[in-house]
C-alpha atoms as a PDB file:
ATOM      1  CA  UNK A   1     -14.083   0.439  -3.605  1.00  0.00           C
ATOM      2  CA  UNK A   2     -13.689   4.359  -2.786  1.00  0.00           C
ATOM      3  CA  UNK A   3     -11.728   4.906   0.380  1.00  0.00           C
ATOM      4  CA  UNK A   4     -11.071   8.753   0.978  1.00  0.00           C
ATOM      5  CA  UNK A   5      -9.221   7.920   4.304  1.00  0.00           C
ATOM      6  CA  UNK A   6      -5.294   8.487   4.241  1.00  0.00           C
ATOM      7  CA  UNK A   7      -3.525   5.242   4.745  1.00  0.00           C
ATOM      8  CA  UNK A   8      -1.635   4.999   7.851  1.00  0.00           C
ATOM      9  CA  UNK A   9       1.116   3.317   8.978  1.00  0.00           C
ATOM     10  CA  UNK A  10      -0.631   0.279  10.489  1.00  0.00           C
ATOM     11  CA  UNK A  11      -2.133  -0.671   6.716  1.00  0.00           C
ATOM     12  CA  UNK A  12       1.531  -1.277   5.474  1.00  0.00           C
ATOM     13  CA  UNK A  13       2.661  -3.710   4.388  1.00  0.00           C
ATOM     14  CA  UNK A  14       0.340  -3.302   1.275  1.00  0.00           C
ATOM     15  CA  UNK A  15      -0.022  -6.485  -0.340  1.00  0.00           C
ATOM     16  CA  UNK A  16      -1.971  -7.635  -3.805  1.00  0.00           C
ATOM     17  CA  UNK A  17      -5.203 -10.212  -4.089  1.00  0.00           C
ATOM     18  CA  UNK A  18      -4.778  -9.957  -7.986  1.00  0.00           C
ATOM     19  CA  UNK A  19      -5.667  -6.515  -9.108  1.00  0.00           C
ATOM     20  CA  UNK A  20      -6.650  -5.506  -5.680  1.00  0.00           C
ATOM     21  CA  UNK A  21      -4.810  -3.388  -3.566  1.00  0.00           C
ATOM     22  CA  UNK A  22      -5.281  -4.491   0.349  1.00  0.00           C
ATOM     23  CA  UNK A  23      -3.888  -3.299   3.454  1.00  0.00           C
ATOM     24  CA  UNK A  24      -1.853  -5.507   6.134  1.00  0.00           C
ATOM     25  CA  UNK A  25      -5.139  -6.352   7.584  1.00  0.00           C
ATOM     26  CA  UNK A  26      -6.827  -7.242   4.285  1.00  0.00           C
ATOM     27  CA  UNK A  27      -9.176  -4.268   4.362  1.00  0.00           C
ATOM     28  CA  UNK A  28      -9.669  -3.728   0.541  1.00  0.00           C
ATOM     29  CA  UNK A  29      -8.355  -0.086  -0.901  1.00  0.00           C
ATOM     30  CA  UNK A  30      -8.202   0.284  -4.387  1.00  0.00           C
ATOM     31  CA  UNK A  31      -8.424  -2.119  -7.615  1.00  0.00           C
ATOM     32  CA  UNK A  32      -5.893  -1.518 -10.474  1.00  0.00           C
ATOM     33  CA  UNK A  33      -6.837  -2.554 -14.297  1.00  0.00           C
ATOM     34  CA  UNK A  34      -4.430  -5.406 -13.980  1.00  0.00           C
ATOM     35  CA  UNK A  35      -2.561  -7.821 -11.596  1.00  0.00           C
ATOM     36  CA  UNK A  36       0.803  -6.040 -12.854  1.00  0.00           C
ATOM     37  CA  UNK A  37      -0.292  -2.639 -11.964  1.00  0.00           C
ATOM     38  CA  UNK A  38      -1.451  -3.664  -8.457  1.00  0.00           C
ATOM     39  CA  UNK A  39       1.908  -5.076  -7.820  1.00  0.00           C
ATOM     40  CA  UNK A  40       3.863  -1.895  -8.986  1.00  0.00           C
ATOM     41  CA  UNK A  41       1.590   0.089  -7.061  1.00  0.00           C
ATOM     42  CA  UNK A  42       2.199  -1.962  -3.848  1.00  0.00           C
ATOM     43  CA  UNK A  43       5.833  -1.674  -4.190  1.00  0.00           C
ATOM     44  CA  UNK A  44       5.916   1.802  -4.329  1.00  0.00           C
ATOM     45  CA  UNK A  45       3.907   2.346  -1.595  1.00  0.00           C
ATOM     46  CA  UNK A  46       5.428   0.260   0.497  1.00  0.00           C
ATOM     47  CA  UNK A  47       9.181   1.873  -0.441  1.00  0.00           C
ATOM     48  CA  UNK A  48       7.606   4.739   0.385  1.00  0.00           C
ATOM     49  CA  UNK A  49       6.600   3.724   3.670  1.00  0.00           C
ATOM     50  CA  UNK A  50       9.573   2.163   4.308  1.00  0.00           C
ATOM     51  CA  UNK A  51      11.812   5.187   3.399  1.00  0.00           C
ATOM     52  CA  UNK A  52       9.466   7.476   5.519  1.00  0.00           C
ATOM     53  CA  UNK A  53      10.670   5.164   8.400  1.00  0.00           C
ATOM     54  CA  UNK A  54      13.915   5.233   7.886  1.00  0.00           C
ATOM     55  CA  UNK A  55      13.603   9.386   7.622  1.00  0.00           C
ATOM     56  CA  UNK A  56      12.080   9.117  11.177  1.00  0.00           C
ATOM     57  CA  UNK A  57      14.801   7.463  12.736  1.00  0.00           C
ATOM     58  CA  UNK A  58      17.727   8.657  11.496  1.00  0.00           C
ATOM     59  CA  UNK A  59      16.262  12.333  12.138  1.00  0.00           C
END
């Protein structure tokens, strides 16, 4: 499931279909070794996001 294109901000919220990782449209975008990992790895990238928002408007 190789996807070499930088998310953007339209794919967030990440969310998890067991160890995949999907974006908010349920395009597929990467597969973790186990349902745990996919969920730690969604909520960090979707703090992320959310902190890169905030950035933006209180700049």
């Amino acid at each position: 499931m190789p996807n070499d294109k930088p998310l953007k901000p339209d794919d967030f919220p990440v969310e998890v279909e067991g160890e995949k990782l999907v974006t908010a449209d349920g395009k597929p975008i990467a597969k973790a070794k186990t349902p745990a990992i996919a969920e730690d790895i969604a909520d960090r990238l979707n703090e992320d996001d959310y902190r890169k928002g905030m950035d933006r408007w209180s700049a």
